[in-house]
PDB file of N, CA and C in Angstrom:
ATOM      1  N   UNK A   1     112.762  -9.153 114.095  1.00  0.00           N
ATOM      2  CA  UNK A   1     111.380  -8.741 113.878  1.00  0.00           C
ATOM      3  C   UNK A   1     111.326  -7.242 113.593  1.00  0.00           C
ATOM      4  N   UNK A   2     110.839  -6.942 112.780  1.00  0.00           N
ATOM      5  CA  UNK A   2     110.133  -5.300 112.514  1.00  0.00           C
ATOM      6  C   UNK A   2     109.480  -5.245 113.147  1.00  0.00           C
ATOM      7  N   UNK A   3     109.502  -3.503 113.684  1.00  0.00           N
ATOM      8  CA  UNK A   3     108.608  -2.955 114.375  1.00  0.00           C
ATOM      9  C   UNK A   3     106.705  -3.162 114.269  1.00  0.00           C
ATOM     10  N   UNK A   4     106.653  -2.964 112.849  1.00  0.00           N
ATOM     11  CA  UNK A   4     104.852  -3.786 112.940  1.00  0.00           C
ATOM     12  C   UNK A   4     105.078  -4.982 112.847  1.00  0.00           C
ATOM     13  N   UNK A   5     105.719  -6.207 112.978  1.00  0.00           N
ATOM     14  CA  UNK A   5     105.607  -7.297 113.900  1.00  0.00           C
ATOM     15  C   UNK A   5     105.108  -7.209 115.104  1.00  0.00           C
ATOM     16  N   UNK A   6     106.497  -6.419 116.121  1.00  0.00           N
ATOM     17  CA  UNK A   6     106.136  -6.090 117.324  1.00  0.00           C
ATOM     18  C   UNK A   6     105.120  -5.900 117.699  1.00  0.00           C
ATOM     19  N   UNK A   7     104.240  -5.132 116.846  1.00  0.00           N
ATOM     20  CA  UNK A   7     102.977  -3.901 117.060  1.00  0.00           C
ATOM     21  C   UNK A   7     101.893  -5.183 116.697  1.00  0.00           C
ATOM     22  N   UNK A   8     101.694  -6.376 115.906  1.00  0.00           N
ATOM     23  CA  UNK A   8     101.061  -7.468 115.371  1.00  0.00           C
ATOM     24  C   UNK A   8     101.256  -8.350 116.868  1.00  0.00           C
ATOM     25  N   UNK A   9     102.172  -8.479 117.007  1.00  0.00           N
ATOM     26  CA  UNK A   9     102.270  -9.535 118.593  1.00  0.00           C
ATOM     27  C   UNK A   9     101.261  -8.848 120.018  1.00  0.00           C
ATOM     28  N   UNK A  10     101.860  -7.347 119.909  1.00  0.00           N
ATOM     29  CA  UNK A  10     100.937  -6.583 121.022  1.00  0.00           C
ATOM     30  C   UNK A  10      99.726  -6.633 120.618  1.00  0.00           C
ATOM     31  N   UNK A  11      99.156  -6.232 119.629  1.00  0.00           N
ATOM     32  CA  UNK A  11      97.988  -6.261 119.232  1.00  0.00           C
ATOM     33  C   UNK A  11      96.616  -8.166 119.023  1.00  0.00           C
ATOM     34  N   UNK A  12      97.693  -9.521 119.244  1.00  0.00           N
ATOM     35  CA  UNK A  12      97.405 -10.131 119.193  1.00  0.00           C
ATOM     36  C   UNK A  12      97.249 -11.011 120.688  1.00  0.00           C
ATOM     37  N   UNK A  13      98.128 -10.246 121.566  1.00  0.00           N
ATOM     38  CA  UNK A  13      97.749 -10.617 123.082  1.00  0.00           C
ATOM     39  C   UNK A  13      96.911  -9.459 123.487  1.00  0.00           C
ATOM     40  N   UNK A  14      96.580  -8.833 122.893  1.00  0.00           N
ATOM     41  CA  UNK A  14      95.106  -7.612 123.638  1.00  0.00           C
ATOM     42  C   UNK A  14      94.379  -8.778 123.424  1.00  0.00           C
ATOM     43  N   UNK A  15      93.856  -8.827 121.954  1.00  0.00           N
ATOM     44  CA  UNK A  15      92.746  -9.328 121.265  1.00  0.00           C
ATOM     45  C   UNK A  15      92.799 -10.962 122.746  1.00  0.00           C
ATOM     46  N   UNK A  16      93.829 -11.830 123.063  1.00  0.00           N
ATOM     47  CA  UNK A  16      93.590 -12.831 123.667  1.00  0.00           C
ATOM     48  C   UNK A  16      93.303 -12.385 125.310  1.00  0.00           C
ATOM     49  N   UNK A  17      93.898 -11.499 125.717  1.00  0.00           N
ATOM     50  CA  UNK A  17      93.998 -10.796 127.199  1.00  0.00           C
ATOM     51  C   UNK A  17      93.201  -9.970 127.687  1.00  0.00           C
ATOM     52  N   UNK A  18      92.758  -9.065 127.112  1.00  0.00           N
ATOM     53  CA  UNK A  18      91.885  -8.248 126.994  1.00  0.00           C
ATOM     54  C   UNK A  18      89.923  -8.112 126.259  1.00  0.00           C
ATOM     55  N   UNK A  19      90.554  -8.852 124.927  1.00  0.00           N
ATOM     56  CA  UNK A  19      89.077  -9.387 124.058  1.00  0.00           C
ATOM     57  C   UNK A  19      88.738 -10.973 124.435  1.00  0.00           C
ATOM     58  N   UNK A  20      89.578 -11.613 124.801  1.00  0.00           N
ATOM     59  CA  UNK A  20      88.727 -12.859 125.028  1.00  0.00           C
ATOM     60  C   UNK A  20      88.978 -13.621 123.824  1.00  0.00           C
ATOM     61  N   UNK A  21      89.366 -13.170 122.728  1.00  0.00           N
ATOM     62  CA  UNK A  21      89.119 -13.367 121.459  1.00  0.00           C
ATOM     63  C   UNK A  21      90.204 -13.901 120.609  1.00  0.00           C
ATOM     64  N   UNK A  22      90.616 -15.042 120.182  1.00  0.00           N
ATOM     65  CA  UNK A  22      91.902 -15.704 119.591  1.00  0.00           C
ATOM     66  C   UNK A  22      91.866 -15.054 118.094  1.00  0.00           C
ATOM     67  N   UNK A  23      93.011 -14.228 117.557  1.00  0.00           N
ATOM     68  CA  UNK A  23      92.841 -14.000 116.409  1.00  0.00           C
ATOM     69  C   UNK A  23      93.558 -14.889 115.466  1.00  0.00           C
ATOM     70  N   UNK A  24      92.943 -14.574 114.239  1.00  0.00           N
ATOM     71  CA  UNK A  24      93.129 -14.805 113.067  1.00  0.00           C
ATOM     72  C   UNK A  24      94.517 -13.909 112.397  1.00  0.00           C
ATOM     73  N   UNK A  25      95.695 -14.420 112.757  1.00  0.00           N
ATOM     74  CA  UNK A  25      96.887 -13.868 112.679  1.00  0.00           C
ATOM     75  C   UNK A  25      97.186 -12.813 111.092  1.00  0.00           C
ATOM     76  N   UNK A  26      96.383 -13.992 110.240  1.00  0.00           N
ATOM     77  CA  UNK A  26      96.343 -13.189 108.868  1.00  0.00           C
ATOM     78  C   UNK A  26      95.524 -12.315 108.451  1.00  0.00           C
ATOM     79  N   UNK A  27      94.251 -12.354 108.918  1.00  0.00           N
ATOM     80  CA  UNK A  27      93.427 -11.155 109.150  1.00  0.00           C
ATOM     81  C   UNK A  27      94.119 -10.038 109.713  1.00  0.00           C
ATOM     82  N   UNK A  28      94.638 -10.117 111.066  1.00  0.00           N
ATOM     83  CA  UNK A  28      94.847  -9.289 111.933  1.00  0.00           C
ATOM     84  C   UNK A  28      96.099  -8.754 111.602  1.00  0.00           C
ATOM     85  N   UNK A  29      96.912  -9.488 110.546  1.00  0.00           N
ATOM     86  CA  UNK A  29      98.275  -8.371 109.749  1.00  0.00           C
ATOM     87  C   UNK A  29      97.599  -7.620 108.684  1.00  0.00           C
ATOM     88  N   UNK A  30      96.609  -7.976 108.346  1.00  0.00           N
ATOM     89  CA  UNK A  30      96.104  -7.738 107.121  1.00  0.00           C
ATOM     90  C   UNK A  30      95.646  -5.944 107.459  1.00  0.00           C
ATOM     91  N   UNK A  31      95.000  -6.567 108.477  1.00  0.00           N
ATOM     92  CA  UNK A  31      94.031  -4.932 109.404  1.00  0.00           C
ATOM     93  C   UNK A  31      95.345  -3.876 109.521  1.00  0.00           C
ATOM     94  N   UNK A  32      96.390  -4.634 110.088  1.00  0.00           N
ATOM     95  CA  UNK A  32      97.226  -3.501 111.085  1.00  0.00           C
ATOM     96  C   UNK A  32      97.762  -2.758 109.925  1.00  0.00           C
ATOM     97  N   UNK A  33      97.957  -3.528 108.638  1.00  0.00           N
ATOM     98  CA  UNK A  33      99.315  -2.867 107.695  1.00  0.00           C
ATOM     99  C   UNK A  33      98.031  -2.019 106.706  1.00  0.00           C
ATOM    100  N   UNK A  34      96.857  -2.225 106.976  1.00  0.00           N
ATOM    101  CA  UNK A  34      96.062  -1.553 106.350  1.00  0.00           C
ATOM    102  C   UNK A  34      95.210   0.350 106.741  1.00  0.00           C
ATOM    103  N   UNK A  35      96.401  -0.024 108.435  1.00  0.00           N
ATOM    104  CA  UNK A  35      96.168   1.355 108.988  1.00  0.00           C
ATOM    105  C   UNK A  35      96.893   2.046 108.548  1.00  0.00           C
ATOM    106  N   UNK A  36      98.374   1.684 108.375  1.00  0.00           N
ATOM    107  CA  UNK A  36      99.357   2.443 107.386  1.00  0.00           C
ATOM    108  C   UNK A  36     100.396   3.024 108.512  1.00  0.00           C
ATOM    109  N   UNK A  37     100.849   4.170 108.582  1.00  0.00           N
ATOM    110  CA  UNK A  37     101.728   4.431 109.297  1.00  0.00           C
ATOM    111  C   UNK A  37     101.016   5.235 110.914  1.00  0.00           C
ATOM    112  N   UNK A  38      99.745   5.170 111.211  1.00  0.00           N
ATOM    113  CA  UNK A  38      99.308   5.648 112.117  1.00  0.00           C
ATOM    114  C   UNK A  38      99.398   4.990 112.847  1.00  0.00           C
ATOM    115  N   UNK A  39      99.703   3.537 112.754  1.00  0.00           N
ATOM    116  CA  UNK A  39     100.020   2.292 113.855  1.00  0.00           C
ATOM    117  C   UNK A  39     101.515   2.492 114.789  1.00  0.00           C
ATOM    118  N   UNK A  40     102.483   3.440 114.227  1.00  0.00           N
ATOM    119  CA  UNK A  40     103.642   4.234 114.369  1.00  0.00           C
ATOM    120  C   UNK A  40     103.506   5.372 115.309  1.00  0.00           C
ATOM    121  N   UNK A  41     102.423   6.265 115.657  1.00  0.00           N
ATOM    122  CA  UNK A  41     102.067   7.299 115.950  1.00  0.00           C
ATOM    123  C   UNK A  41     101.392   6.991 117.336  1.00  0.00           C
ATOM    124  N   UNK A  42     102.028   6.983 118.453  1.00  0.00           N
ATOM    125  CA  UNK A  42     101.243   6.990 119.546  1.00  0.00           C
ATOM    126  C   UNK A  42      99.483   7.656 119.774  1.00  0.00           C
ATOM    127  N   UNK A  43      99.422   9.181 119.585  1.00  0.00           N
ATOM    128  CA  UNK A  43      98.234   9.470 119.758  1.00  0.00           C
ATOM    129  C   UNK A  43      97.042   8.548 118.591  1.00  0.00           C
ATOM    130  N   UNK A  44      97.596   8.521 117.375  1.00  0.00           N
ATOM    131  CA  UNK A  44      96.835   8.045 116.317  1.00  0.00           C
ATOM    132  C   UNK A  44      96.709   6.452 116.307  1.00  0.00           C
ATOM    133  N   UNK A  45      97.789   5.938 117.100  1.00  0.00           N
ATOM    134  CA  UNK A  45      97.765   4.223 117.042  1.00  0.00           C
ATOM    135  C   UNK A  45      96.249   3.884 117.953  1.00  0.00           C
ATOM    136  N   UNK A  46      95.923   4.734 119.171  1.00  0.00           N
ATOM    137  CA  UNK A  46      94.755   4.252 119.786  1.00  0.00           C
ATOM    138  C   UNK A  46      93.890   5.125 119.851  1.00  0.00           C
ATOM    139  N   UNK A  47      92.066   4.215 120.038  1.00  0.00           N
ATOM    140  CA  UNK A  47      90.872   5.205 119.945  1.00  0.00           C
ATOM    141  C   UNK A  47      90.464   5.398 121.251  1.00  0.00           C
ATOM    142  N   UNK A  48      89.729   6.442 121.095  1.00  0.00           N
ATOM    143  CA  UNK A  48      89.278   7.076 122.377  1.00  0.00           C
ATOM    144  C   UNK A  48      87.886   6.750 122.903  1.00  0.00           C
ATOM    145  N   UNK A  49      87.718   5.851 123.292  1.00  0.00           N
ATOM    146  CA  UNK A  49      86.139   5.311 123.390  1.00  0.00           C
ATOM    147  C   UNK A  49      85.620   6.707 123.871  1.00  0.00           C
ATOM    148  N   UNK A  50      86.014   7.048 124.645  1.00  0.00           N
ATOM    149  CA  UNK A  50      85.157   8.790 125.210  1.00  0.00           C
ATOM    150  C   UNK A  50      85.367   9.450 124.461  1.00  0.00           C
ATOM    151  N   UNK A  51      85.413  10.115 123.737  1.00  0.00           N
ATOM    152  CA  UNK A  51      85.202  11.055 122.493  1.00  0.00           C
ATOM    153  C   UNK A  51      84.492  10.673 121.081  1.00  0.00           C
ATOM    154  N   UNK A  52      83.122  11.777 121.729  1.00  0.00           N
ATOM    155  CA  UNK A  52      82.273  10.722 120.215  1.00  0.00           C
ATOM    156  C   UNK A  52      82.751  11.135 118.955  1.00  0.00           C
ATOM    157  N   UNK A  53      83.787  12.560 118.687  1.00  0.00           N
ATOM    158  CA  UNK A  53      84.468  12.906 117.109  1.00  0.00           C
ATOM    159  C   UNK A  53      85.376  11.398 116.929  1.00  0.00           C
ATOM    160  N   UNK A  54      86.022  11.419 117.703  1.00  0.00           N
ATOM    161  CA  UNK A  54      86.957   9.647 117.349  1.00  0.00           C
ATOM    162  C   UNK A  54      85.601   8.472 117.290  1.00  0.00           C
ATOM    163  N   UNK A  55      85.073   8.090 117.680  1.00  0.00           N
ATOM    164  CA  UNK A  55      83.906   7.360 117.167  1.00  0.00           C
ATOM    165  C   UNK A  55      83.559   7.466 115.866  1.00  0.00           C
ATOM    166  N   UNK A  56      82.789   8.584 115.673  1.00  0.00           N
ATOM    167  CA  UNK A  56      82.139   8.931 114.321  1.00  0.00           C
ATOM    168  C   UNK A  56      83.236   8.906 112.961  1.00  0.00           C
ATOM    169  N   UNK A  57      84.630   9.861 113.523  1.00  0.00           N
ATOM    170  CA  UNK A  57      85.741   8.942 112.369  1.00  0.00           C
ATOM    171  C   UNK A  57      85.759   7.621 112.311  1.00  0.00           C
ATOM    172  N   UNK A  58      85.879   6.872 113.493  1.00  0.00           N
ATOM    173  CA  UNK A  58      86.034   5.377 112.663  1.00  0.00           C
ATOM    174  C   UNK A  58      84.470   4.500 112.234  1.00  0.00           C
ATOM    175  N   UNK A  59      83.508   5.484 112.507  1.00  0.00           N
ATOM    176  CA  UNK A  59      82.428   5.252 111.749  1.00  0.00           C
ATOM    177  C   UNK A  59      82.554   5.049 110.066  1.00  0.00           C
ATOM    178  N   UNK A  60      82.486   6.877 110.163  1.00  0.00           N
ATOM    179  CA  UNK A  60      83.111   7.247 108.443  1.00  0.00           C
ATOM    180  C   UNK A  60      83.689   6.639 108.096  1.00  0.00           C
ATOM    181  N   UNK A  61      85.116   6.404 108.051  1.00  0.00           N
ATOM    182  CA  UNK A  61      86.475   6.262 107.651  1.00  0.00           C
ATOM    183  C   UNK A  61      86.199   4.945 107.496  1.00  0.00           C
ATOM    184  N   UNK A  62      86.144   4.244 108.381  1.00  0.00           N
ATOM    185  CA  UNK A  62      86.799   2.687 108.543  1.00  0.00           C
ATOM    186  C   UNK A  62      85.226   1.911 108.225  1.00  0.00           C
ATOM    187  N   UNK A  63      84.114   2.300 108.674  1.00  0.00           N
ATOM    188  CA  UNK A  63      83.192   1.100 108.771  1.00  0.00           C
ATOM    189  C   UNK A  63      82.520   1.528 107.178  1.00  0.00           C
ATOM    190  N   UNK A  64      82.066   2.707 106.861  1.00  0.00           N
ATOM    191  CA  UNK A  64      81.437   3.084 106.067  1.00  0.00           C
ATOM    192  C   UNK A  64      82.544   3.266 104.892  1.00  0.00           C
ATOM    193  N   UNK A  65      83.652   3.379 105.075  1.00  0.00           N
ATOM    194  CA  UNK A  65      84.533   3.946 103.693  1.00  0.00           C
ATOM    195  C   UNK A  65      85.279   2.682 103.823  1.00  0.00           C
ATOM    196  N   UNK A  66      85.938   1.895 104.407  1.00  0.00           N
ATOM    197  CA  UNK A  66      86.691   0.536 104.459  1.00  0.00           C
ATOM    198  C   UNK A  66      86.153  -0.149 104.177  1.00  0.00           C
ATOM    199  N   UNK A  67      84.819  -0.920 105.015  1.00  0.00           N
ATOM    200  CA  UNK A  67      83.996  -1.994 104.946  1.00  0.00           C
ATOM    201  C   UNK A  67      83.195  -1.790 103.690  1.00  0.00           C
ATOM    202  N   UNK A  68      82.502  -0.487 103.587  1.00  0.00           N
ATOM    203  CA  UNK A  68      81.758  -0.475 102.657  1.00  0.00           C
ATOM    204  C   UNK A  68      80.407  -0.475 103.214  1.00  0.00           C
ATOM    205  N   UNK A  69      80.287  -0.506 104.494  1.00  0.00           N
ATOM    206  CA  UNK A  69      78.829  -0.480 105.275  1.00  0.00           C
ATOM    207  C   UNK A  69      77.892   0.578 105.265  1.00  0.00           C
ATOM    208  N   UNK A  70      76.160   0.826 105.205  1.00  0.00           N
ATOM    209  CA  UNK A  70      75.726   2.055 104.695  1.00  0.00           C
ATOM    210  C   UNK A  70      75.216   2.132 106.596  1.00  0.00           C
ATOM    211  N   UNK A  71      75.323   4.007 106.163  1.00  0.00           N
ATOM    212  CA  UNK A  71      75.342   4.313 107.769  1.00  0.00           C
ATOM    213  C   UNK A  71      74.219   3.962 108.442  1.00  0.00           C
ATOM    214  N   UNK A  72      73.920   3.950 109.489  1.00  0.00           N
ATOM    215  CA  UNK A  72      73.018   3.128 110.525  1.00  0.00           C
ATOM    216  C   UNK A  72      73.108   3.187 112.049  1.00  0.00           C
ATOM    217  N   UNK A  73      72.311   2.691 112.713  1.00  0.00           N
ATOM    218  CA  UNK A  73      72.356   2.722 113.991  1.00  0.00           C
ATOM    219  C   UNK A  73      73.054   1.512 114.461  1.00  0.00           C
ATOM    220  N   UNK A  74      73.298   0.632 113.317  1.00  0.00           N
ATOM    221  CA  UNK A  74      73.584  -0.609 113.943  1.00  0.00           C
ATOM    222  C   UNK A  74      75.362  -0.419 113.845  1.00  0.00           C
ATOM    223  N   UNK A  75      75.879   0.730 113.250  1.00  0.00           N
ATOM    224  CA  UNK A  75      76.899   1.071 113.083  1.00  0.00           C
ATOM    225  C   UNK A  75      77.402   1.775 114.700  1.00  0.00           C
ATOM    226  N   UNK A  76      77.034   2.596 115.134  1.00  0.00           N
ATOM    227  CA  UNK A  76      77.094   2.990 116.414  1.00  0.00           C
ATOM    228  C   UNK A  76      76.700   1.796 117.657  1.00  0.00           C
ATOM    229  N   UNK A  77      75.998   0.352 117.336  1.00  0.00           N
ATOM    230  CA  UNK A  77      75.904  -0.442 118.257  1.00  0.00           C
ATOM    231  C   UNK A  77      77.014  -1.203 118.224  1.00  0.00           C
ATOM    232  N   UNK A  78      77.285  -1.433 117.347  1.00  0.00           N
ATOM    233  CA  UNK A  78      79.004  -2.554 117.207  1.00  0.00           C
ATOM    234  C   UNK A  78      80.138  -1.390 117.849  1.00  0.00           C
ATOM    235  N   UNK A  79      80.149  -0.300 117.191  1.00  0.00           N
ATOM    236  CA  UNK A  79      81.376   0.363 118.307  1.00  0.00           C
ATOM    237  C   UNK A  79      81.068   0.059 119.429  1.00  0.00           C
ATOM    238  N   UNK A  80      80.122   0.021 119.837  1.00  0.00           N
ATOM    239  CA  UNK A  80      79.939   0.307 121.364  1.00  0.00           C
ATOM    240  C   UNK A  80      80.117  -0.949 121.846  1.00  0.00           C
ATOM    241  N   UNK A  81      79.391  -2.223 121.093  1.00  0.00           N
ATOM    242  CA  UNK A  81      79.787  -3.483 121.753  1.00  0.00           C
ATOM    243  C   UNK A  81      81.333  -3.533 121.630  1.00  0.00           C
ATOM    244  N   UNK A  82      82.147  -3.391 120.622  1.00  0.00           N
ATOM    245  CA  UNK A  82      83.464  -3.114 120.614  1.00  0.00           C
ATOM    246  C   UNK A  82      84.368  -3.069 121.635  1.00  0.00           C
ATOM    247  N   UNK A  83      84.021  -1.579 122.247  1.00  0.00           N
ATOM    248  CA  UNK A  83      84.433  -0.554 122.987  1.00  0.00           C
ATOM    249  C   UNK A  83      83.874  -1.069 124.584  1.00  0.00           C
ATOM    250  N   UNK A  84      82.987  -2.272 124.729  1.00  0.00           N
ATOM    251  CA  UNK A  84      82.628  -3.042 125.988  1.00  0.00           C
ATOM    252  C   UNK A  84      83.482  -4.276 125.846  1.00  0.00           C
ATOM    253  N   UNK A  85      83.438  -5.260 124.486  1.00  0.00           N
ATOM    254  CA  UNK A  85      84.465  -6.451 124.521  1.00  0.00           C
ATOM    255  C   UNK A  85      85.545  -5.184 124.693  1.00  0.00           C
ATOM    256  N   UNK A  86      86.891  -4.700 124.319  1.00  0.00           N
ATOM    257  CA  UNK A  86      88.227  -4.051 124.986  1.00  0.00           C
ATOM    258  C   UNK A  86      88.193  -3.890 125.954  1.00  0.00           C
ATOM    259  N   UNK A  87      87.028  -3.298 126.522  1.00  0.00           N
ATOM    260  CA  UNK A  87      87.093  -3.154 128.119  1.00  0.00           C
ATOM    261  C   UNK A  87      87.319  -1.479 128.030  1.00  0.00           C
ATOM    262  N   UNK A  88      86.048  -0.839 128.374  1.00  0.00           N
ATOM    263  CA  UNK A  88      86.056   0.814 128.916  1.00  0.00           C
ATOM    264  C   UNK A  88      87.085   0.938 129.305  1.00  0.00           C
ATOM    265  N   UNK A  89      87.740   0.421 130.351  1.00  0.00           N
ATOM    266  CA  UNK A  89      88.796   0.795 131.270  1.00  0.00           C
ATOM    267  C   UNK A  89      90.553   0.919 130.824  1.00  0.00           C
ATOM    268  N   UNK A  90      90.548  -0.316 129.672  1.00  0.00           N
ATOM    269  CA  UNK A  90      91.761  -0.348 129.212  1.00  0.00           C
ATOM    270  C   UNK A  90      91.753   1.100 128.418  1.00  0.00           C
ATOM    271  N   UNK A  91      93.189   1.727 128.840  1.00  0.00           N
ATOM    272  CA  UNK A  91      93.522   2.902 128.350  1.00  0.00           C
ATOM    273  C   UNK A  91      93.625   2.818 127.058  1.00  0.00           C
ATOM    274  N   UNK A  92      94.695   2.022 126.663  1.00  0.00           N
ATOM    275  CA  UNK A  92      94.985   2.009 125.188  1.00  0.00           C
ATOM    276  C   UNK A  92      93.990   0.918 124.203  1.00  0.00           C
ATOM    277  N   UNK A  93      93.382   1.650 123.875  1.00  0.00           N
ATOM    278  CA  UNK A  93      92.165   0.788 122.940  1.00  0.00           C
ATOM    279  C   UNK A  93      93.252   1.096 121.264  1.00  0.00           C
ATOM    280  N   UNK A  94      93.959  -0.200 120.762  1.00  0.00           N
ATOM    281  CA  UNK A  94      94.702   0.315 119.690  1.00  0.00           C
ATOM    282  C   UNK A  94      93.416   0.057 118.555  1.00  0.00           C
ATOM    283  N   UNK A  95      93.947   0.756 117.948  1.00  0.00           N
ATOM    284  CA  UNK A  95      92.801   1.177 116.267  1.00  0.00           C
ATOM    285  C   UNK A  95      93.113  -0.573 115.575  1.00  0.00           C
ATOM    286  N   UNK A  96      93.867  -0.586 115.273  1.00  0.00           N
ATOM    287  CA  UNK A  96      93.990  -2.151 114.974  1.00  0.00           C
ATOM    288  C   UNK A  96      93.225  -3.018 115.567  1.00  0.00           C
ATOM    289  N   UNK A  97      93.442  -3.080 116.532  1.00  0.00           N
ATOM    290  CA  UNK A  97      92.276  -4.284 117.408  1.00  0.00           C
ATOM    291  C   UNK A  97      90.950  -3.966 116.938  1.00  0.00           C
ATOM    292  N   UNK A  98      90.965  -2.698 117.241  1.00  0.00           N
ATOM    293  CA  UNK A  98      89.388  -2.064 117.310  1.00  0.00           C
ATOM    294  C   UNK A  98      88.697  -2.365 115.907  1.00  0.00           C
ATOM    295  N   UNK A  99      89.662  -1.881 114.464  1.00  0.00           N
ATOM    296  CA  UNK A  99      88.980  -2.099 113.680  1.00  0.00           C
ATOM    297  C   UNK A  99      89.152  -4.035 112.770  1.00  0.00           C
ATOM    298  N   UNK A 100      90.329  -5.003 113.973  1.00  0.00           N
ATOM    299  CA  UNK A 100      89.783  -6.091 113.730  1.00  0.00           C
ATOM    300  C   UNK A 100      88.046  -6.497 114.202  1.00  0.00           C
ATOM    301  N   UNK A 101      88.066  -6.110 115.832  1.00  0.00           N
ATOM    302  CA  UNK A 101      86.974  -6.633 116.281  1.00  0.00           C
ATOM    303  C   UNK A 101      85.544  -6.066 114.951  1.00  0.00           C
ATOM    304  N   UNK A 102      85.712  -4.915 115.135  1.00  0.00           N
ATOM    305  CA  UNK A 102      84.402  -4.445 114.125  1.00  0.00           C
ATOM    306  C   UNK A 102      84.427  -5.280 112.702  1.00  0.00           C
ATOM    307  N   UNK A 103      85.695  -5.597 112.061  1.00  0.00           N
ATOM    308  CA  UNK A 103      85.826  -6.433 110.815  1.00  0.00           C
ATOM    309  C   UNK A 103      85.220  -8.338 111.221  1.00  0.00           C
ATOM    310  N   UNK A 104      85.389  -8.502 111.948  1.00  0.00           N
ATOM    311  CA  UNK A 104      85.129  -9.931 112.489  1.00  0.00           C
ATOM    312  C   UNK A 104      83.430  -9.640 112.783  1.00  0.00           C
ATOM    313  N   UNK A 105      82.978  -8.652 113.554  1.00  0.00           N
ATOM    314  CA  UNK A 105      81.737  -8.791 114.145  1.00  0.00           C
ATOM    315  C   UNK A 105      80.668  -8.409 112.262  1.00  0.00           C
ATOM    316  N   UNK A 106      81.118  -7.605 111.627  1.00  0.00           N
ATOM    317  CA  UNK A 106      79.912  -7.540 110.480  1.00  0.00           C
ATOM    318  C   UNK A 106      80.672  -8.301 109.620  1.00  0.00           C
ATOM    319  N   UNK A 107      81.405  -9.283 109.812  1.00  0.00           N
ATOM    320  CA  UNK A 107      82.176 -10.860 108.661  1.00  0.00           C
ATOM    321  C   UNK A 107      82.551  -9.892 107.220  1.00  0.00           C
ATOM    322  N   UNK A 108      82.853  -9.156 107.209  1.00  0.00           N
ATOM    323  CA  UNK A 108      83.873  -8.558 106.323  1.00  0.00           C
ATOM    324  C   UNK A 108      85.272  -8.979 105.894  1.00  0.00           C
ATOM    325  N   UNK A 109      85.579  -9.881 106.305  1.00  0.00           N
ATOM    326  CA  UNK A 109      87.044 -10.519 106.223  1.00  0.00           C
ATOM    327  C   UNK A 109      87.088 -10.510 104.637  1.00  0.00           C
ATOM    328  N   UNK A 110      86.000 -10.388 103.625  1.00  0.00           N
ATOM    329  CA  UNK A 110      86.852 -10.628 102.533  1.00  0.00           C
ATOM    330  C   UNK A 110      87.205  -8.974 102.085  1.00  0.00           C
ATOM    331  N   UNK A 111      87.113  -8.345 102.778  1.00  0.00           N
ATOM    332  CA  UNK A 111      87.541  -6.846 102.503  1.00  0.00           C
ATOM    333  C   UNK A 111      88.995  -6.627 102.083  1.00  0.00           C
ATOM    334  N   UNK A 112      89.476  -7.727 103.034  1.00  0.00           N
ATOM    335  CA  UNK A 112      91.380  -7.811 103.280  1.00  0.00           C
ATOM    336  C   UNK A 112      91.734  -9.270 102.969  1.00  0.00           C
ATOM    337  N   UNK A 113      90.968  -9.488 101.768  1.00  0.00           N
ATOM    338  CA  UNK A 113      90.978 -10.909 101.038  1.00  0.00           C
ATOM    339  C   UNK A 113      92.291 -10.784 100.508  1.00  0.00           C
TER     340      UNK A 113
END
């Protein structure tokens, strides 16, 4: 197995252990290899639910520049439901998960068609 395998397996027992949530294996390679090499990078592999500058990037970046979503309040309510399904408490909130759950919750899946 390659290392983003590895990183696809961890990231697919959060989503069941942590989210509650059975993924969609091909979606969820689709997401991880679409982060690129920051999935490699400890500080950059996970988000910081407490820091609203890391929020508002994966606002920008990922919901509004990935998805294609126009900005909103309802954009700041899905992080946050997000960032409650992971669980506040879990330290490592990985960006992968995070930006599956947000891709699943506004049905964007054909983004990574």
């Amino acid at each position: 197995m390659s290392k983003t395998d590895d990183l696809i397996a961890k990231y697919a027992d959060d989503l069941r252990d942590k989210c509650g949530v059975t993924p969609d294996m091909d979606l969820l390679t689709k997401v991880t290899k679409g982060c690129g090499p920051s999935i490699h990078n400890k500080d950059a592999s996970c988000v910081s639910a407490s820091d609203p500058q890391e929020l508002a990037t994966v606002k920008k970046n990922f919901l509004i520049g990935k998805l294609g979503l126009s900005d909103s309040s309802a954009l700041d309510e899905a992080i946050d439901k997000v960032m409650d399904t992971y669980g506040r408490s879990n330290r490592n909130k990985y960006r992968a998960v995070v930006y599956y759950l947000l891709t699943v919750h506004f049905g964007k899946q054909a983004v990574y068609g």
